[in-house]
N, C-alpha and C. Protein backbone atom coordinates (compact mmCIF):
# COMPACT_ATOMS: atom_id res chain seq x y z
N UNK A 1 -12.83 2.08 -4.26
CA UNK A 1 -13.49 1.62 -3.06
C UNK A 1 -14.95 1.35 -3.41
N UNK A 2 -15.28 0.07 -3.30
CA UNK A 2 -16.95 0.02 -3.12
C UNK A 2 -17.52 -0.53 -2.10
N UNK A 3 -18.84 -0.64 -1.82
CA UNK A 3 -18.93 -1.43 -0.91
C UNK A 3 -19.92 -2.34 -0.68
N UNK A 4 -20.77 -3.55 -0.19
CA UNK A 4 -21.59 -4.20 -0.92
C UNK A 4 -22.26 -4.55 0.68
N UNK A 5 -23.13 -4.66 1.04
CA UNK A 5 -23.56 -4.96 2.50
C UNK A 5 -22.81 -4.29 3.71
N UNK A 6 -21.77 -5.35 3.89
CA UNK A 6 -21.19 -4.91 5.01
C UNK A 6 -19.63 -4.79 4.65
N UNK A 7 -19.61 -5.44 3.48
CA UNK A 7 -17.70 -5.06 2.93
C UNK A 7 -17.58 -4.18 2.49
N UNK A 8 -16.10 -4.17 1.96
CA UNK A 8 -15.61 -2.92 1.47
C UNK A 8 -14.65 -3.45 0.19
N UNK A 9 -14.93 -3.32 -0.69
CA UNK A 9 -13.94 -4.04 -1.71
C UNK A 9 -12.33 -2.73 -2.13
N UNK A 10 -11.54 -3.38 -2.17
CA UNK A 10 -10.63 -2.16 -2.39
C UNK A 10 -9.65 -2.32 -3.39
N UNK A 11 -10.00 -2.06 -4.85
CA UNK A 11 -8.93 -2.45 -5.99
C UNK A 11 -8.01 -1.06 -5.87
N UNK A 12 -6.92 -1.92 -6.28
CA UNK A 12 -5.51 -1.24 -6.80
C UNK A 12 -5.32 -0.90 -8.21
N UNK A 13 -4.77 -0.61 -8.79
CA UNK A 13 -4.30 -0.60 -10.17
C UNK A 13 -2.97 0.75 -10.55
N UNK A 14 -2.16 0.23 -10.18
CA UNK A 14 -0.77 1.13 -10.37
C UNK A 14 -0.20 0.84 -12.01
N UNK A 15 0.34 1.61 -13.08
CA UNK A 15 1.37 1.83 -13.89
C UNK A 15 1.90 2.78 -13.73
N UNK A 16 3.51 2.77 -13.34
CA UNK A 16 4.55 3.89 -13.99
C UNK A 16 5.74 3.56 -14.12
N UNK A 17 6.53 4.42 -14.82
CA UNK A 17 7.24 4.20 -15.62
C UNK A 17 7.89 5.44 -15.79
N UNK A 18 9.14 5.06 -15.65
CA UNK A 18 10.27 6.01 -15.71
C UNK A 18 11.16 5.94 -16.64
N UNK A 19 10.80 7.15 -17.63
CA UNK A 19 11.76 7.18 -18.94
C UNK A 19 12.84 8.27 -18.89
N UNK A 20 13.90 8.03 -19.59
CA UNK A 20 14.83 8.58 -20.03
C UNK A 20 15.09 9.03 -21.57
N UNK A 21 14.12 9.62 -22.17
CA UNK A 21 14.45 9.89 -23.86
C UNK A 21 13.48 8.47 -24.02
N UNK A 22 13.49 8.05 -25.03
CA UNK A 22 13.15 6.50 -25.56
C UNK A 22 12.86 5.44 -24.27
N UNK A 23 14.03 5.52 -23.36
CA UNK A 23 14.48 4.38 -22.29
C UNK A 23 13.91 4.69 -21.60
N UNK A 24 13.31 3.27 -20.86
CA UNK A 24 12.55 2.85 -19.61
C UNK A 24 13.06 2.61 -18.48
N UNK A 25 13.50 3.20 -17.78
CA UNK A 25 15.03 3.31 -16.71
C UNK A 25 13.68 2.31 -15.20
N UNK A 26 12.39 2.23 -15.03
CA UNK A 26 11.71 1.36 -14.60
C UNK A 26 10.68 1.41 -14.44
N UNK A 27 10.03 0.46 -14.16
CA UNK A 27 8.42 0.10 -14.53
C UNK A 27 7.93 -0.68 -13.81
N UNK A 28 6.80 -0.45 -13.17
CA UNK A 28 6.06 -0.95 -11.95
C UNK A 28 4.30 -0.64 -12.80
N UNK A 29 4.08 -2.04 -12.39
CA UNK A 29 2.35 -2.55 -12.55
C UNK A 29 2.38 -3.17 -11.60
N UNK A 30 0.99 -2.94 -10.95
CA UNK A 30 0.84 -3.83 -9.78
C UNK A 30 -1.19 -3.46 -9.56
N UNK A 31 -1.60 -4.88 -9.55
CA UNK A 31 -3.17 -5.11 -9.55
C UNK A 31 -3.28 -5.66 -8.18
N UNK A 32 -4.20 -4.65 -7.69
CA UNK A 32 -4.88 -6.38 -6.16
C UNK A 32 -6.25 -5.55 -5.88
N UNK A 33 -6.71 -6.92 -5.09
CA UNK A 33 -8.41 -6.81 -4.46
C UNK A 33 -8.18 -7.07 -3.10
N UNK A 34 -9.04 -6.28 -2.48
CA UNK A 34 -8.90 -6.53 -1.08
C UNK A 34 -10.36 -6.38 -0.84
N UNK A 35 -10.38 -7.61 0.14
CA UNK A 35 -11.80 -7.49 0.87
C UNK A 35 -11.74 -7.40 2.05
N UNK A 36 -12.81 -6.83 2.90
CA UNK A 36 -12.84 -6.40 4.36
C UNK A 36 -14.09 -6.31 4.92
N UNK A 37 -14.55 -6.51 6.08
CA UNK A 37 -15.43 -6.25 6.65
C UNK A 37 -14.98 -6.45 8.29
N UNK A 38 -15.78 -4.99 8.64
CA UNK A 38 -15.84 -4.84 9.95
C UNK A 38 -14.36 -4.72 10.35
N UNK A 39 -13.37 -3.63 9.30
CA UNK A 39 -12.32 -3.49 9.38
C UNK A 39 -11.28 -4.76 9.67
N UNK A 40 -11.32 -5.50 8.89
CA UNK A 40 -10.69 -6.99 9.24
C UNK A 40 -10.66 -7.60 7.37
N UNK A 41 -9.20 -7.97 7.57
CA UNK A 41 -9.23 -7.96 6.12
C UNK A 41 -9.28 -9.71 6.17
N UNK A 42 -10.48 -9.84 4.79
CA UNK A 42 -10.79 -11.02 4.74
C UNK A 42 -10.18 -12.06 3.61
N UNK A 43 -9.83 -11.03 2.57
CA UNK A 43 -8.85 -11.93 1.44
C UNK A 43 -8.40 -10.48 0.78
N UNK A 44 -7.50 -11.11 -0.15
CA UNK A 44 -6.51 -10.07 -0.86
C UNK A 44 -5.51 -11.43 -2.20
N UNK A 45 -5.58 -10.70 -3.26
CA UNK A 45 -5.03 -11.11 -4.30
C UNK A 45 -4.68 -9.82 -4.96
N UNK A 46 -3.44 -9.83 -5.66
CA UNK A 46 -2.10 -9.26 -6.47
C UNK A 46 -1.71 -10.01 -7.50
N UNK A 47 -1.37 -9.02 -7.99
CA UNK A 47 -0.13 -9.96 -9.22
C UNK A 47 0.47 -8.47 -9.67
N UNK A 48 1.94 -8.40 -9.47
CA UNK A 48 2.78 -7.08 -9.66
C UNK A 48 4.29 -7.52 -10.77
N UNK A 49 4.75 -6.87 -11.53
CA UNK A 49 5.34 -6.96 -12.30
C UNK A 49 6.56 -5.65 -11.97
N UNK A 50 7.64 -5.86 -11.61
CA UNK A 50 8.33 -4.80 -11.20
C UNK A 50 9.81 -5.12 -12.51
N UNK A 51 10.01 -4.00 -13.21
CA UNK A 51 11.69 -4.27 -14.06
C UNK A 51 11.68 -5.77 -14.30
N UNK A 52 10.54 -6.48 -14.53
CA UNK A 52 10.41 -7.33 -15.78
C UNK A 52 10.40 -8.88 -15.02
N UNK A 53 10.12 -8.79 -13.48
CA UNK A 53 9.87 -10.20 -12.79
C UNK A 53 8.71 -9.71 -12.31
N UNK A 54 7.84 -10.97 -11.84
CA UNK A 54 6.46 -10.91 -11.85
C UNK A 54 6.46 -11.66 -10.30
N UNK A 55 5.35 -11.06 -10.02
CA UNK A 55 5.21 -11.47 -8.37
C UNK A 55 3.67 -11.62 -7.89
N UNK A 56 3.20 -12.67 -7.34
CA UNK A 56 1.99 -13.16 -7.01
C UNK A 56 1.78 -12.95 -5.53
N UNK A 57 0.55 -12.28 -4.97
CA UNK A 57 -0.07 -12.94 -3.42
C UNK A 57 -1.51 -13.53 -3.91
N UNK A 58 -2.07 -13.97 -2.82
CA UNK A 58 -3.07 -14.42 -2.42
C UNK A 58 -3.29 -14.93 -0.75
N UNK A 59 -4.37 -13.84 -0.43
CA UNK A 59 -4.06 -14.28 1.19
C UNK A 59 -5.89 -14.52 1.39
N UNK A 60 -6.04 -15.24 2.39
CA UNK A 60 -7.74 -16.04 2.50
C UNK A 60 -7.36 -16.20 4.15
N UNK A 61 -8.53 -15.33 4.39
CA UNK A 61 -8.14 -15.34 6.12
C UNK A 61 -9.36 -16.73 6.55
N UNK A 62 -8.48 -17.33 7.28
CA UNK A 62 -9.14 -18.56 7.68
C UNK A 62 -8.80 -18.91 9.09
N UNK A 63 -9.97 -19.22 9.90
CA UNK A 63 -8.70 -20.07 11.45
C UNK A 63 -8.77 -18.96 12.41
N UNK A 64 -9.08 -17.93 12.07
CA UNK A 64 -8.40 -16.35 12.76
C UNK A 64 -7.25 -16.31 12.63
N UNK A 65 -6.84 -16.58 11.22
CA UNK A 65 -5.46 -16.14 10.49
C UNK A 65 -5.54 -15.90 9.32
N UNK A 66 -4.24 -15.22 8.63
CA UNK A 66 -4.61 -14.87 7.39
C UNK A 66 -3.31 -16.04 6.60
N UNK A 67 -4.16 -16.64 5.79
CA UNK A 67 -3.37 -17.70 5.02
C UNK A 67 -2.88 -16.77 3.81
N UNK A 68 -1.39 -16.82 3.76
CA UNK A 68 -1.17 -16.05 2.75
C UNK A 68 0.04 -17.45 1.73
N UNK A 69 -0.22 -16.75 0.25
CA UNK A 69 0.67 -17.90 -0.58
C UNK A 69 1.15 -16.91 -1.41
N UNK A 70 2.01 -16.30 -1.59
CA UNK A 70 2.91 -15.17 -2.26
C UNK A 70 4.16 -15.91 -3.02
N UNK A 71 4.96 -14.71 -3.40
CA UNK A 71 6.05 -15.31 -4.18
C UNK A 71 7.44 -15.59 -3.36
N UNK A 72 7.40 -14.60 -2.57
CA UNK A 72 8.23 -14.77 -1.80
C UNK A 72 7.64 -15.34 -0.13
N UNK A 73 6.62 -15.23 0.32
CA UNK A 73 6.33 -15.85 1.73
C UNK A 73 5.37 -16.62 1.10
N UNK A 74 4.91 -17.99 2.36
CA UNK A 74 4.14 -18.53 2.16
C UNK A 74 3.61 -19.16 3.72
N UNK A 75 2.75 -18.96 4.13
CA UNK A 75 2.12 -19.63 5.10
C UNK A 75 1.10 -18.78 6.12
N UNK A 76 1.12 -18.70 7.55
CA UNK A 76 -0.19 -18.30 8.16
C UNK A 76 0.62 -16.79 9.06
N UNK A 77 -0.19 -15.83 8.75
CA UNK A 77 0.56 -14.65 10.00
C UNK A 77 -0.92 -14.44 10.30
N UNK A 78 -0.44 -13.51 11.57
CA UNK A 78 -1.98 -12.93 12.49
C UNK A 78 -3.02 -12.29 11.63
N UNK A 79 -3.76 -12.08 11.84
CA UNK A 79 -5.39 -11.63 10.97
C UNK A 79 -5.11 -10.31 11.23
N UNK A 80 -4.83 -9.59 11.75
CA UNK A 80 -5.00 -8.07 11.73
C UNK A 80 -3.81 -7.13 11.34
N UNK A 81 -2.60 -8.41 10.48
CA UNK A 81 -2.05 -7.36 9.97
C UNK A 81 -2.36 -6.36 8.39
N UNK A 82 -1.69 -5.18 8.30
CA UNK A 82 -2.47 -4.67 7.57
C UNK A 82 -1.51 -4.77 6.11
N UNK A 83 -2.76 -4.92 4.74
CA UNK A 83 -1.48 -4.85 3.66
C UNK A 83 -0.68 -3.51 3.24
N UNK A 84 0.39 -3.58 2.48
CA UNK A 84 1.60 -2.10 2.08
C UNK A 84 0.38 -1.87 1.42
N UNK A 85 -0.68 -1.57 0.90
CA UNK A 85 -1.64 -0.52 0.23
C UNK A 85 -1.30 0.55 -0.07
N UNK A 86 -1.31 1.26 1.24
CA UNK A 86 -1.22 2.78 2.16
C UNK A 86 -2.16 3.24 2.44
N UNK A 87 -3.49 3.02 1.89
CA UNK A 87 -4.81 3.48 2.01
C UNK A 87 -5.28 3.96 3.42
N UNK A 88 -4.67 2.26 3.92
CA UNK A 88 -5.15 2.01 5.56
C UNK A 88 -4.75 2.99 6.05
N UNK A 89 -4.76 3.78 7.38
CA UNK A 89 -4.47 4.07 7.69
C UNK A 89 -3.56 4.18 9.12
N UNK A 90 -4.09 2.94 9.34
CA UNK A 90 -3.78 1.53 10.41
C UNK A 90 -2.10 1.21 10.41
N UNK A 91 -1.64 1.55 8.65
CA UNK A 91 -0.45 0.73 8.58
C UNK A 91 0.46 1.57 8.96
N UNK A 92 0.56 3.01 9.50
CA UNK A 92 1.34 4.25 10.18
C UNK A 92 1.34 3.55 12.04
N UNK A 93 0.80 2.35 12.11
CA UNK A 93 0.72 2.14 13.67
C UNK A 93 0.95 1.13 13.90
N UNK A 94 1.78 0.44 12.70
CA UNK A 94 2.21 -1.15 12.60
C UNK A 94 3.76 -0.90 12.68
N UNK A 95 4.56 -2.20 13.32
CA UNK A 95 5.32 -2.20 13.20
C UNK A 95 5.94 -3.44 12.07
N UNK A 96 5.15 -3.97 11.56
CA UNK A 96 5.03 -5.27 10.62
C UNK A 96 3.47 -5.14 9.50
N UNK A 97 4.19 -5.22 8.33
CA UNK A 97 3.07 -5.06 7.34
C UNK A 97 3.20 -6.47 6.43
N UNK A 98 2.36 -6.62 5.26
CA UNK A 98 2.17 -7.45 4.85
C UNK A 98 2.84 -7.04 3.29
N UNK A 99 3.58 -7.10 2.89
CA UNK A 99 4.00 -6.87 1.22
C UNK A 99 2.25 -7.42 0.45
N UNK A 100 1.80 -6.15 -0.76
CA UNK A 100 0.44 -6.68 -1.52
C UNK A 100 1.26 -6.89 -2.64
N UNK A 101 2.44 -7.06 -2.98
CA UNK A 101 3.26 -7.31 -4.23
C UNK A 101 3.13 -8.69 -3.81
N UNK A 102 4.44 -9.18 -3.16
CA UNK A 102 4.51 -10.65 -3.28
C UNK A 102 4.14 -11.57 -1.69
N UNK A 103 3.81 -11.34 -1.11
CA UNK A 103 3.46 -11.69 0.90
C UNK A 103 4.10 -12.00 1.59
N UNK A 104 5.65 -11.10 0.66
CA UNK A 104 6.46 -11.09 2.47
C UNK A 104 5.87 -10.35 3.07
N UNK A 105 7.02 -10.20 4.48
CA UNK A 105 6.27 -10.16 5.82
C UNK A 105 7.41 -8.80 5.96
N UNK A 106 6.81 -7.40 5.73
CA UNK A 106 8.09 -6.77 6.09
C UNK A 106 8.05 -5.45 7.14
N UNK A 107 9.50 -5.60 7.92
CA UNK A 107 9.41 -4.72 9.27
C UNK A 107 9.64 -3.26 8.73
N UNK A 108 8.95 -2.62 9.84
CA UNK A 108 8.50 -1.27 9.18
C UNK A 108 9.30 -0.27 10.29
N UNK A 109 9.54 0.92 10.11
CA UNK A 109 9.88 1.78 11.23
C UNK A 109 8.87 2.71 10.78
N UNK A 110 8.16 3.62 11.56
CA UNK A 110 7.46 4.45 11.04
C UNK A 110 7.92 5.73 12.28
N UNK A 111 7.82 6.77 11.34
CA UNK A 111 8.16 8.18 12.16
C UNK A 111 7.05 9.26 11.82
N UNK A 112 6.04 9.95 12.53
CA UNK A 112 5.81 11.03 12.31
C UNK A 112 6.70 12.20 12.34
N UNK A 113 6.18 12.82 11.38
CA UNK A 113 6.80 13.65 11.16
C UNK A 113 5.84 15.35 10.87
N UNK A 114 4.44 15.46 11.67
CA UNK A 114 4.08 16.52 11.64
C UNK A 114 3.01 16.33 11.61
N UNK A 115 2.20 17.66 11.09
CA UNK A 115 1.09 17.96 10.54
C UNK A 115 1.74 19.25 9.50
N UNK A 116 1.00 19.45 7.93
CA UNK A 116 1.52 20.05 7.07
C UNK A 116 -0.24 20.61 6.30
N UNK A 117 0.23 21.40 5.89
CA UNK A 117 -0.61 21.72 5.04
C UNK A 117 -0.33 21.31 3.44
N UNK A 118 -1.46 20.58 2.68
CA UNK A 118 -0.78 20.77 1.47
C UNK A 118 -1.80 20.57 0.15
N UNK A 119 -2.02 20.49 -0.90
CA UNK A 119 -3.12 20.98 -1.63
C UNK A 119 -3.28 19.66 -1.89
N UNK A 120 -4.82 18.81 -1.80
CA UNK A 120 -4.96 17.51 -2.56
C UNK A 120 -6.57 17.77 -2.52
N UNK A 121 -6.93 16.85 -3.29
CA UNK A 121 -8.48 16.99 -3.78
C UNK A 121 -9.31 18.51 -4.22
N UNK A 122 -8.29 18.94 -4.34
CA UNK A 122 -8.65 20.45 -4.84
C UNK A 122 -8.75 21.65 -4.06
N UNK A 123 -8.13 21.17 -3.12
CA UNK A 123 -8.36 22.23 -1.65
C UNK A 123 -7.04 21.95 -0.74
N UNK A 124 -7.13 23.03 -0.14
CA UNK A 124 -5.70 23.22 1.03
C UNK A 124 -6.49 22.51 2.13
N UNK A 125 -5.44 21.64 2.66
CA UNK A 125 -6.12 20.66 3.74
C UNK A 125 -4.83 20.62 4.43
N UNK A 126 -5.27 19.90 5.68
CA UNK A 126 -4.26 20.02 6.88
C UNK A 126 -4.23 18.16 7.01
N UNK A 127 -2.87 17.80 7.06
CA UNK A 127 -2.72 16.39 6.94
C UNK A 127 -1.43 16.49 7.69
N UNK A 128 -1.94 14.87 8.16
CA UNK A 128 -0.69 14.13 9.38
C UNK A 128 0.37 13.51 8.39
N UNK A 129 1.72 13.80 8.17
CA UNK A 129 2.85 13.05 7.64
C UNK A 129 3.40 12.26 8.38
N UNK A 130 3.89 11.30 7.72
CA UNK A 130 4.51 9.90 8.52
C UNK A 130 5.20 9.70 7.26
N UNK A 131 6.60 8.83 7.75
CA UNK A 131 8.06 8.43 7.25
C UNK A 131 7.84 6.91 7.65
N UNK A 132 7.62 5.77 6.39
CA UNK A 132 7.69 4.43 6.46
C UNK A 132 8.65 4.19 5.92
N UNK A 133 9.58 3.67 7.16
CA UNK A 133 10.78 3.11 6.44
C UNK A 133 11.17 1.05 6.29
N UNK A 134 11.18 1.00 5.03
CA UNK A 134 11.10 -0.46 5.04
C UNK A 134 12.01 -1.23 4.02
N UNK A 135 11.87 -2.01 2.75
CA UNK A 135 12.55 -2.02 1.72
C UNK A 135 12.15 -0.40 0.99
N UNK A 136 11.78 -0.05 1.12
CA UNK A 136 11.50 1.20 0.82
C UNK A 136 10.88 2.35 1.34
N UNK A 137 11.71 3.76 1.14
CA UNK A 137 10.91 4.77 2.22
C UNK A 137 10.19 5.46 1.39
N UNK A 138 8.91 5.69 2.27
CA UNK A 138 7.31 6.22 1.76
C UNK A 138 7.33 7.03 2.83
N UNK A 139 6.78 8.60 2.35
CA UNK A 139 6.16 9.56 2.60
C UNK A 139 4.61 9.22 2.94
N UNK A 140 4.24 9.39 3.45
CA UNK A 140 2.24 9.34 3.55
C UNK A 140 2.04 10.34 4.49
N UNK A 141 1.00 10.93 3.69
CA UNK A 141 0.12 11.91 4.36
C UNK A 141 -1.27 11.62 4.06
N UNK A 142 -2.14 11.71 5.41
CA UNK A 142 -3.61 11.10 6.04
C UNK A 142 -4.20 12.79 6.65
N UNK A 143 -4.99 12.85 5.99
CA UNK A 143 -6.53 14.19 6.16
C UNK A 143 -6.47 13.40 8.07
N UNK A 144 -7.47 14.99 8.54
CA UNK A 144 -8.20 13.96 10.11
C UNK A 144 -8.64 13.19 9.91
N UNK A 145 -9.54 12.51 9.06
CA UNK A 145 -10.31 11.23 8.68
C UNK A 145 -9.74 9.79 8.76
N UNK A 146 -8.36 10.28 8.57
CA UNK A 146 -7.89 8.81 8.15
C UNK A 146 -7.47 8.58 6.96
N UNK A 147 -8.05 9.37 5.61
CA UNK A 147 -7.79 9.54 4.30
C UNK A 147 -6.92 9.52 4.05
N UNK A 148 -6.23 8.43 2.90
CA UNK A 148 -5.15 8.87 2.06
C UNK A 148 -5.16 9.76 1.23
N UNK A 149 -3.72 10.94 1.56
CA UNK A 149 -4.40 11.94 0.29
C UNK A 149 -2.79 12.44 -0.27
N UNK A 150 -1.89 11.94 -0.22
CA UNK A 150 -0.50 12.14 -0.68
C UNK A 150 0.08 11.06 0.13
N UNK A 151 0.89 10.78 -1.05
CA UNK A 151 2.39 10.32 -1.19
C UNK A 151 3.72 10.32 -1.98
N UNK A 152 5.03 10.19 -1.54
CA UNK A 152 6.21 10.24 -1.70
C UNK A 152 7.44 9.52 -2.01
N UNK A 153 7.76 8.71 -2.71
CA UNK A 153 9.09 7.85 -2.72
C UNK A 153 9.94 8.28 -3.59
N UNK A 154 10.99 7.37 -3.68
CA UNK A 154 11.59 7.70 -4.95
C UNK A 154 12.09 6.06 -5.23
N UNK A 155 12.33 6.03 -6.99
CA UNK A 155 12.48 4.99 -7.31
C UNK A 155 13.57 5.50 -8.76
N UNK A 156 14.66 4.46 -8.33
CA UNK A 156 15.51 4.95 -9.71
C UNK A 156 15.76 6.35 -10.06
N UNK A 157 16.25 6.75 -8.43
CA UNK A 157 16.76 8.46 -8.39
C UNK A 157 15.55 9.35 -8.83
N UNK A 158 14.51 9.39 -8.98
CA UNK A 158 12.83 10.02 -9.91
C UNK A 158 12.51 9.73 -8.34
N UNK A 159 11.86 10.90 -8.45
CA UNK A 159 10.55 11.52 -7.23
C UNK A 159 8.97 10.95 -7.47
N UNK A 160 8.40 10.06 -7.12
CA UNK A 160 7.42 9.90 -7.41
C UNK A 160 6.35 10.42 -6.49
N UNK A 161 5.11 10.85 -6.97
CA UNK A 161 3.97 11.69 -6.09
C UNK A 161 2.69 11.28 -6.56
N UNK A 162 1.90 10.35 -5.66
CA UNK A 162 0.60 10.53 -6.18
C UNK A 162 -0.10 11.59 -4.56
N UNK A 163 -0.78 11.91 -5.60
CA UNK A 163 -1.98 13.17 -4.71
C UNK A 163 -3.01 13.07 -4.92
N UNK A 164 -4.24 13.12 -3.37
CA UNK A 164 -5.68 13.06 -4.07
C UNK A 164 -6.12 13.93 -5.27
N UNK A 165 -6.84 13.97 -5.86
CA UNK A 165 -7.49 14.31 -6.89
C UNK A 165 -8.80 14.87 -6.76
């Protein structure tokens, strides 16, 4: 996260990789930039590589829309939807998100599911859990702030967890 006047720049940078002995049972890279100001996202570019196909966005909000040109969608949706990041915290109150892999357009169910206690950034903290269910189900847990500070999926039967730090 940085921020420069009044934006907020927000890079990604994911590798992992799920081995078996030697074997790479799957592998996910995925890069993007997101820009924002005044909580309103103003452009966003990706390029993600999932089990060996490669997938492009680029979205440029123009019009009071967000022009998006992806691999799989291409054309204009509303300006205030939010991208799969997870960062946001916005995207637990959507019922439609924006894929930052390739710019489909995908429907979401979301369920809370509590408040939990659980250790991230080096301390026991009290965080809101929510169940995103979509092409894929994500765990997220958000501090009172809004903070992302855990998450949950699984991919290729493997538990994956990132946690603040």
């Amino acid at each position: 996260f940085e921020t420069s006047g009044d934006q907020l720049r927000v890079e990604n940078d994911i590798e992992l990789e799920v081995k078996a002995g030697p074997f790479t049972l799957f592998y996910y890279g995925h890069e993007s930039d997101e820009v924002w100001a005044d909580g309103e996202l103003l452009s966003m570019t990706g390029e993600t590589r999932k089990d060996g196909d490669d997938f492009t966005l680029s979205a440029m909000r123009e019009n009071g829309e967000l022009s998006v040109q992806g691999t799989n969608f291409s054309g204009n949706v509303r300006a205030d939807i939010i991208p799969s990041s997870h960062w946001n915290v916005r995207e637990v109150q959507s019922n439609q998100i924006l894929s930052s892999e390739d710019g489909q357009l995908l429907d979401v169910a979301v369920e809370h599911l509590g408040q939990e206690e659980i250790e991230a950034g080096g301390e026991t903290i009290v965080a809101d859990r929510y169940r995103l269910q979509s092409d894929l189900t994500v765990d997220l847990w958000y501090d009172e702030t809004g903070r992302w500070v855990k998450c949950v999926f699984e991919a290729r039967g493997q538990s994956i967890e990132y946690v603040l730090q």
